[in-house]
PDB file of N, CA and C in Angstrom:
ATOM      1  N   UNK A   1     -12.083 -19.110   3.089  1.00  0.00           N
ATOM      2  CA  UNK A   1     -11.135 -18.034   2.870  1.00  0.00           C
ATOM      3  C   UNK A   1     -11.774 -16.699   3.261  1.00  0.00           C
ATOM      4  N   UNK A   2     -10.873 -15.778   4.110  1.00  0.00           N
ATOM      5  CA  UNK A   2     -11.807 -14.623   4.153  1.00  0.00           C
ATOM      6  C   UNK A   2     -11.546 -13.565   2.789  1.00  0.00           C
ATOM      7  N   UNK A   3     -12.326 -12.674   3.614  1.00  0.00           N
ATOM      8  CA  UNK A   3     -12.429 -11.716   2.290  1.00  0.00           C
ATOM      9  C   UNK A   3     -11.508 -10.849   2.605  1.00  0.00           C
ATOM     10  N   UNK A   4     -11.013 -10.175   1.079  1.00  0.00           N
ATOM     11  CA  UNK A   4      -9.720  -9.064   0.881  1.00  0.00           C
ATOM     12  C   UNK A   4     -10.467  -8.093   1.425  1.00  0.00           C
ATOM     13  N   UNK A   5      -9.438  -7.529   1.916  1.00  0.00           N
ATOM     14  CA  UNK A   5     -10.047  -6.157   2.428  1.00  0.00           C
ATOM     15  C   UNK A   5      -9.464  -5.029   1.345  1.00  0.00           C
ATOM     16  N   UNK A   6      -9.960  -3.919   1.148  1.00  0.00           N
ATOM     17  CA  UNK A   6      -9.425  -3.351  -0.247  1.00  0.00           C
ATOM     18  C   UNK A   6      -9.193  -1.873   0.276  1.00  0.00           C
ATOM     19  N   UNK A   7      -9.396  -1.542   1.646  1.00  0.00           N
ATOM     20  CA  UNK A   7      -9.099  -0.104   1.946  1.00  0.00           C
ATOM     21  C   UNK A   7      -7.974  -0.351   2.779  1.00  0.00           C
ATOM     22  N   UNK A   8      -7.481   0.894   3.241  1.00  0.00           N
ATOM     23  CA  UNK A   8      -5.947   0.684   3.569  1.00  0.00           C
ATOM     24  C   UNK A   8      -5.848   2.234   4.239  1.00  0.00           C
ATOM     25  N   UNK A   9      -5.353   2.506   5.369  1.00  0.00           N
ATOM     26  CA  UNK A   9      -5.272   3.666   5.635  1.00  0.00           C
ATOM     27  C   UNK A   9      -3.818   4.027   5.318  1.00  0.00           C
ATOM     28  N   UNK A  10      -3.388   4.736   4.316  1.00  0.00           N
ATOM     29  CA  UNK A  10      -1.932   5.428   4.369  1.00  0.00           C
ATOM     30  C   UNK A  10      -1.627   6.240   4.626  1.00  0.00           C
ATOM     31  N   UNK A  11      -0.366   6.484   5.686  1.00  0.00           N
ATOM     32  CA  UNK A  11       0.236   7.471   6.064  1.00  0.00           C
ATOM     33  C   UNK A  11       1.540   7.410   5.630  1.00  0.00           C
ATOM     34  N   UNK A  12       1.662   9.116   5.878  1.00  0.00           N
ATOM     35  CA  UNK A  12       3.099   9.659   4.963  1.00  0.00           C
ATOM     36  C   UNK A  12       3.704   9.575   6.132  1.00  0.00           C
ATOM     37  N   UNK A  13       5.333   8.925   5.852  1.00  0.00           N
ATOM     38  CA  UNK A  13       5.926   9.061   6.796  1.00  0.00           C
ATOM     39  C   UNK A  13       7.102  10.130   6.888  1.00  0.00           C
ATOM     40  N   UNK A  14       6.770  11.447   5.946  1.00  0.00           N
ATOM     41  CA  UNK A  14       7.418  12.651   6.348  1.00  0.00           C
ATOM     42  C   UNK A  14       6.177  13.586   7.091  1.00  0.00           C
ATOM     43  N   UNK A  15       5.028  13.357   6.719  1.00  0.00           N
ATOM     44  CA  UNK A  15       4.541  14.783   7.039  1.00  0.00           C
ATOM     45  C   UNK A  15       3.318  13.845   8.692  1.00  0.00           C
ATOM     46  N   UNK A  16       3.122  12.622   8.423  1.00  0.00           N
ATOM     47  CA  UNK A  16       2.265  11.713   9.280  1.00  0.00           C
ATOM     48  C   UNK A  16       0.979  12.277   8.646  1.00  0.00           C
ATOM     49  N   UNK A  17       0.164  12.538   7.776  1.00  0.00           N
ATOM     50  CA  UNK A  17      -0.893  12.746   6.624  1.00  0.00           C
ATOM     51  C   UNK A  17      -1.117  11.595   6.274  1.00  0.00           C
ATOM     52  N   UNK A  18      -2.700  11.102   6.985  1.00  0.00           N
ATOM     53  CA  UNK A  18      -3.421   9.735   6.679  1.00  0.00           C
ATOM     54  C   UNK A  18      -4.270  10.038   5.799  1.00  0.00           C
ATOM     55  N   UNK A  19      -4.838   9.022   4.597  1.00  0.00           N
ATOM     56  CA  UNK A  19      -6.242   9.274   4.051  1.00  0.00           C
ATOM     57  C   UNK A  19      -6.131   7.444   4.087  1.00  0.00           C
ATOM     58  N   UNK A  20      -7.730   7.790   3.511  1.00  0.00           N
ATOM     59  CA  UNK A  20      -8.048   5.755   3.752  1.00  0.00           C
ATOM     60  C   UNK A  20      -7.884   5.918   1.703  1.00  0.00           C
ATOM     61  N   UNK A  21      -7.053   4.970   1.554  1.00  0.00           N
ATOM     62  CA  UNK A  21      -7.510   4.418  -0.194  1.00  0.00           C
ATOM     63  C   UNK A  21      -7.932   3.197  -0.344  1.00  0.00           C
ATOM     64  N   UNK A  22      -8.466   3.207  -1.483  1.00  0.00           N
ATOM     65  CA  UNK A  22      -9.125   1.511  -2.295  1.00  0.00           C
ATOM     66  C   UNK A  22      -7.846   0.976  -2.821  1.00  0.00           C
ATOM     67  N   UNK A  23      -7.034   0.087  -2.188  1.00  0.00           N
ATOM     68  CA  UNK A  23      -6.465  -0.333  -3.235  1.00  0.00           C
ATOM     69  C   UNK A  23      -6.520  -1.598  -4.468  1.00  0.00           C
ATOM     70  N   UNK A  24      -5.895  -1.148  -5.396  1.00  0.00           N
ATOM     71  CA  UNK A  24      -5.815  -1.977  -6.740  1.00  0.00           C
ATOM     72  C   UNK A  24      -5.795  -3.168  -6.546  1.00  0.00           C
ATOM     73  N   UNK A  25      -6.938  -4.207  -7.122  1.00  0.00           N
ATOM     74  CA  UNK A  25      -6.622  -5.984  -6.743  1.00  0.00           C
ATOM     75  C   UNK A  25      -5.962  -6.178  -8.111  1.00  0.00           C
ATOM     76  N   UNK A  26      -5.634  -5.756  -9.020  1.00  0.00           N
ATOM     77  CA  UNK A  26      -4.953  -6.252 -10.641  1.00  0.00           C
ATOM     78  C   UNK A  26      -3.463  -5.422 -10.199  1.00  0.00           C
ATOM     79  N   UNK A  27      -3.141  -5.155  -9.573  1.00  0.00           N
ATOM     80  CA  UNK A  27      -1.527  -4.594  -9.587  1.00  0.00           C
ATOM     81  C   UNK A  27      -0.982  -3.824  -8.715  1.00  0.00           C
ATOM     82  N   UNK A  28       0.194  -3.665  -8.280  1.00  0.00           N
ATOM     83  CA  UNK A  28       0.565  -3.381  -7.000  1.00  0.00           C
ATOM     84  C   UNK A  28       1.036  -1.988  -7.403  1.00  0.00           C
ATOM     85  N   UNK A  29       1.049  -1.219  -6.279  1.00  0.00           N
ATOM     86  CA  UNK A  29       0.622   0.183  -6.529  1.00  0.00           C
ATOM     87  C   UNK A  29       2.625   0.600  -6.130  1.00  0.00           C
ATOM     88  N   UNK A  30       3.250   0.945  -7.058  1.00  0.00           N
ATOM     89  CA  UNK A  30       5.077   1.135  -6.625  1.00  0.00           C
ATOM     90  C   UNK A  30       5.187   2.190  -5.624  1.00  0.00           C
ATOM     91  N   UNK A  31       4.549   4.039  -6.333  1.00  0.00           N
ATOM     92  CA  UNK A  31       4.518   4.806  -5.666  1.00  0.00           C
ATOM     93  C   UNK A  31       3.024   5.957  -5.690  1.00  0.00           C
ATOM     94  N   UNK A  32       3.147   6.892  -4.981  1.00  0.00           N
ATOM     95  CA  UNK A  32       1.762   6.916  -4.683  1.00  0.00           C
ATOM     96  C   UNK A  32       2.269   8.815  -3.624  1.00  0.00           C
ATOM     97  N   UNK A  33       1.981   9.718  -4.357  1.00  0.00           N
ATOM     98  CA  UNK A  33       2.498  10.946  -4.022  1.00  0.00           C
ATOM     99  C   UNK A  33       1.505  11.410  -3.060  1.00  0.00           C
ATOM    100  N   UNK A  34       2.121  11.806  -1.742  1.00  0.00           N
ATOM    101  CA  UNK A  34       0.935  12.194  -0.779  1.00  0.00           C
ATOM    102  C   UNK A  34       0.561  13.547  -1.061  1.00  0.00           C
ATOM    103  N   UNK A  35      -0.970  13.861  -0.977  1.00  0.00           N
ATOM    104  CA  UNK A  35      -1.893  14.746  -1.245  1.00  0.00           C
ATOM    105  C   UNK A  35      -1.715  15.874  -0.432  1.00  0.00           C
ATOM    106  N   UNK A  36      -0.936  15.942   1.004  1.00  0.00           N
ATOM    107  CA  UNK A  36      -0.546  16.746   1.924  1.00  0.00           C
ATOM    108  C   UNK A  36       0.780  17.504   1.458  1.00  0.00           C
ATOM    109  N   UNK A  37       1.997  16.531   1.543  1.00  0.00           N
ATOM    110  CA  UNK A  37       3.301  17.211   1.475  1.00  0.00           C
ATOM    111  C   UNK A  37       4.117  17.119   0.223  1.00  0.00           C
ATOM    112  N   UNK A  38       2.469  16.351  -0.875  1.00  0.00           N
ATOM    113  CA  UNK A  38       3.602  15.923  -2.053  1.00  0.00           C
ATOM    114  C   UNK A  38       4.811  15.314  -2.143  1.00  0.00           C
ATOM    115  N   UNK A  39       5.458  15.009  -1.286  1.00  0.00           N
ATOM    116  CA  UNK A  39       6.310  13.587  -1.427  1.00  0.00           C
ATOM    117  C   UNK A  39       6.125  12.453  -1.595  1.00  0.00           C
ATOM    118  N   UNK A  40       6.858  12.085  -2.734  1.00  0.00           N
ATOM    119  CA  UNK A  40       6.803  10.564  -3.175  1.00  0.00           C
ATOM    120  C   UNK A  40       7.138   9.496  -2.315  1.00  0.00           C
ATOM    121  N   UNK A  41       5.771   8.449  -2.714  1.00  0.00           N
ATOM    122  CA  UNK A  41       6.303   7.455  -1.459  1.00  0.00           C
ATOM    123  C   UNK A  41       6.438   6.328  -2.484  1.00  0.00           C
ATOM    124  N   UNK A  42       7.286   5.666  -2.028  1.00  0.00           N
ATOM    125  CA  UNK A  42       8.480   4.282  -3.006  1.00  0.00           C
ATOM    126  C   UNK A  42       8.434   3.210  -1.643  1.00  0.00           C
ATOM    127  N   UNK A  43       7.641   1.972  -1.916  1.00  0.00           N
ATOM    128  CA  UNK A  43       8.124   0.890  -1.106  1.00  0.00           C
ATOM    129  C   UNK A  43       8.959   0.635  -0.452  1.00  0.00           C
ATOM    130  N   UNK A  44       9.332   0.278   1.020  1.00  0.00           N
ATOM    131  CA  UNK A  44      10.897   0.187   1.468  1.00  0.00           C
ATOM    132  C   UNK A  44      11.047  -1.173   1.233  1.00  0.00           C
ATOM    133  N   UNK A  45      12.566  -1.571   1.052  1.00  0.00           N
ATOM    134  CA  UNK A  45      13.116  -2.479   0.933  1.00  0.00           C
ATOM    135  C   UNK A  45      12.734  -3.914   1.291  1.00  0.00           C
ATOM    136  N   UNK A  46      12.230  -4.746   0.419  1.00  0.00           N
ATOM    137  CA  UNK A  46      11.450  -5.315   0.992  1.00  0.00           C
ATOM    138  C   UNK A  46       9.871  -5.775   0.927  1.00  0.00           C
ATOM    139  N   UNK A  47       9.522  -4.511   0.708  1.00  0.00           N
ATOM    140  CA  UNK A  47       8.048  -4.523   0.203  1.00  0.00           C
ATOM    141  C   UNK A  47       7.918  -4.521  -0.905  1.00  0.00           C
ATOM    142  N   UNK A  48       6.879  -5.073  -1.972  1.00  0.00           N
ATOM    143  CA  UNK A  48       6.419  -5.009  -2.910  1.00  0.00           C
ATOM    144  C   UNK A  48       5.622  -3.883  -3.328  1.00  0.00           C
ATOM    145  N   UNK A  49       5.229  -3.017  -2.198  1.00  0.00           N
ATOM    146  CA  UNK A  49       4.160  -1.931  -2.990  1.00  0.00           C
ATOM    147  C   UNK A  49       3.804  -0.930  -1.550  1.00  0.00           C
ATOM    148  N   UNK A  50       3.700   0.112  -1.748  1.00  0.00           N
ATOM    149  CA  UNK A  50       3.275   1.610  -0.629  1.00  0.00           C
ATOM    150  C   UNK A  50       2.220   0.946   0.397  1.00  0.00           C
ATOM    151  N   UNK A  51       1.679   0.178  -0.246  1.00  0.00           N
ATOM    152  CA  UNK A  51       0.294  -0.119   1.262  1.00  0.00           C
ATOM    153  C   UNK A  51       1.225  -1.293   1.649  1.00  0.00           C
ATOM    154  N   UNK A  52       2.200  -1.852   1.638  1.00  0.00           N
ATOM    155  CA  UNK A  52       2.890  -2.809   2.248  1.00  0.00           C
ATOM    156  C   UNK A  52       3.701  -2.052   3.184  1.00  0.00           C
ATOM    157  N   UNK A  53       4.470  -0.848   2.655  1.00  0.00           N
ATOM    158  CA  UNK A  53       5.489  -0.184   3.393  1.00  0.00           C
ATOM    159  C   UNK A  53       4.662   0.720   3.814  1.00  0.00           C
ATOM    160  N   UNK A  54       3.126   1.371   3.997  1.00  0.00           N
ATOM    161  CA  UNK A  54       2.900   2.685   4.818  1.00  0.00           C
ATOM    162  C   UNK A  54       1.758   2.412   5.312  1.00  0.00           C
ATOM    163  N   UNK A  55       0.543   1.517   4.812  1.00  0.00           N
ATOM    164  CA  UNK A  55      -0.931   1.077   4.974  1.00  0.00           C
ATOM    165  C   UNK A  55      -1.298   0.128   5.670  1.00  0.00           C
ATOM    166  N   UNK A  56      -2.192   0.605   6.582  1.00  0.00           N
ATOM    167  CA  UNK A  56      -2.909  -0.295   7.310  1.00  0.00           C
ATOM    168  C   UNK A  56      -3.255  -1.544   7.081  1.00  0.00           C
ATOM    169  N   UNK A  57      -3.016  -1.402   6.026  1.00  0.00           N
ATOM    170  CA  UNK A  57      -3.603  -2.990   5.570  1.00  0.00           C
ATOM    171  C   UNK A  57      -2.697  -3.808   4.161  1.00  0.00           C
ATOM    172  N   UNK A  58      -2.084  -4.826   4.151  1.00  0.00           N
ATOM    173  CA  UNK A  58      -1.175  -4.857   3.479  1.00  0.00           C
ATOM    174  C   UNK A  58      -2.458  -5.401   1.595  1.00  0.00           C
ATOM    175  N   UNK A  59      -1.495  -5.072   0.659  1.00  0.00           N
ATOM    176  CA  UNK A  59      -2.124  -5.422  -0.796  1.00  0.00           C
ATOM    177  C   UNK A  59      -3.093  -6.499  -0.749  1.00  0.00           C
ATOM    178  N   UNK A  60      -3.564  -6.621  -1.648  1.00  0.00           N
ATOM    179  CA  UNK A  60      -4.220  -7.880  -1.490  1.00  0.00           C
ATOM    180  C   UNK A  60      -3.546  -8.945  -2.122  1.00  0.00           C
ATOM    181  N   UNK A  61      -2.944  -9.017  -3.081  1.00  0.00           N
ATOM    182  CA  UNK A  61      -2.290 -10.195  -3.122  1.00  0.00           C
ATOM    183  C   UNK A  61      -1.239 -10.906  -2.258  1.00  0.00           C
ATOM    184  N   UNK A  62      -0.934 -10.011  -0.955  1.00  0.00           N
ATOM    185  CA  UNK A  62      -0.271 -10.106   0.262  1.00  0.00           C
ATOM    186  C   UNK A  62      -1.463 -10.784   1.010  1.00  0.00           C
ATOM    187  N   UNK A  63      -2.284 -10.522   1.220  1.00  0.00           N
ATOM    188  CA  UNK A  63      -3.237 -11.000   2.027  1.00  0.00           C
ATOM    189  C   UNK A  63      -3.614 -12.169   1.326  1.00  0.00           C
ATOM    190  N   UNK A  64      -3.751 -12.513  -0.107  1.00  0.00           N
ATOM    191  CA  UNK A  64      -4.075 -13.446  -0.057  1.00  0.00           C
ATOM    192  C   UNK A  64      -3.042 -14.961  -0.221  1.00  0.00           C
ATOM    193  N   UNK A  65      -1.820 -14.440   0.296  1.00  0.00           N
ATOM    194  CA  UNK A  65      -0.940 -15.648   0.661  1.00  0.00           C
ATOM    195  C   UNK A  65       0.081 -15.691  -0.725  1.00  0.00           C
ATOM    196  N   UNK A  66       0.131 -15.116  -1.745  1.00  0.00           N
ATOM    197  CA  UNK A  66       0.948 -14.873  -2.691  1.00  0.00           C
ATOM    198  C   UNK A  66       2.213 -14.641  -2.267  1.00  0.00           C
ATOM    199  N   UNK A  67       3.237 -15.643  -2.536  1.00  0.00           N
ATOM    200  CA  UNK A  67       4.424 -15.353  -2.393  1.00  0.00           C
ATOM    201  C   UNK A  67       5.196 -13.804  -3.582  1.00  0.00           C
ATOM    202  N   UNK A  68       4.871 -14.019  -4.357  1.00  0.00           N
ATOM    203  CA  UNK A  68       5.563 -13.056  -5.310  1.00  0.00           C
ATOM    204  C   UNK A  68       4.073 -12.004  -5.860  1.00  0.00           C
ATOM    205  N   UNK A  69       3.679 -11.889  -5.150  1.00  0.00           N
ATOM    206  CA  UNK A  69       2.733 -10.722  -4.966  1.00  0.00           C
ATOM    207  C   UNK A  69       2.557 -10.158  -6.575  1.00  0.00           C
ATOM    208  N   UNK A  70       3.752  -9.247  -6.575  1.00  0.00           N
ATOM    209  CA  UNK A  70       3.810  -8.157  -7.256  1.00  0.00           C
ATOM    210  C   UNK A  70       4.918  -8.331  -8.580  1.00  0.00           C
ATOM    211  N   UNK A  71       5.452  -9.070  -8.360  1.00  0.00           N
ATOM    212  CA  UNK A  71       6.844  -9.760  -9.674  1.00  0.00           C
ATOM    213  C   UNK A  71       6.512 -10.117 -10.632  1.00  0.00           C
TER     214      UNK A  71
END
């Protein structure tokens, strides 16, 4: 099995403002207010969690083959 990767680059998709975060392996992160334009970012439809809908790298319980990830 490989290994989780736990950083994630997120970008805002009002202002395009990247930073890299650690994300959480105990729980999926809903929303997550960018540090640039202060707008709240909320999963799109679909996703379970902000690094699914904006991050380079999807959660880790996504990566690690979890159907219900975050439920």
């Amino acid at each position: 099995m490989m290994a989780l990767q736990l950083e994630s680059i997120l970008t805002c998709p009002k202002c395009d403002h990247a930073e890299t975060l650690t994300m959480p392996t105990d729980a999926c992160q809903w929303f997550y207010e960018c540090t640039n334009c202060k707008t709240l970012l909320k999963p799109k439809p679909g996703d379970c969690c902000v690094f699914c809908s904006y991050g380079s790298v999807p959660c880790p319980p996504k990566q690690s083959g979890e159907n219900n990830c975050c439920g």
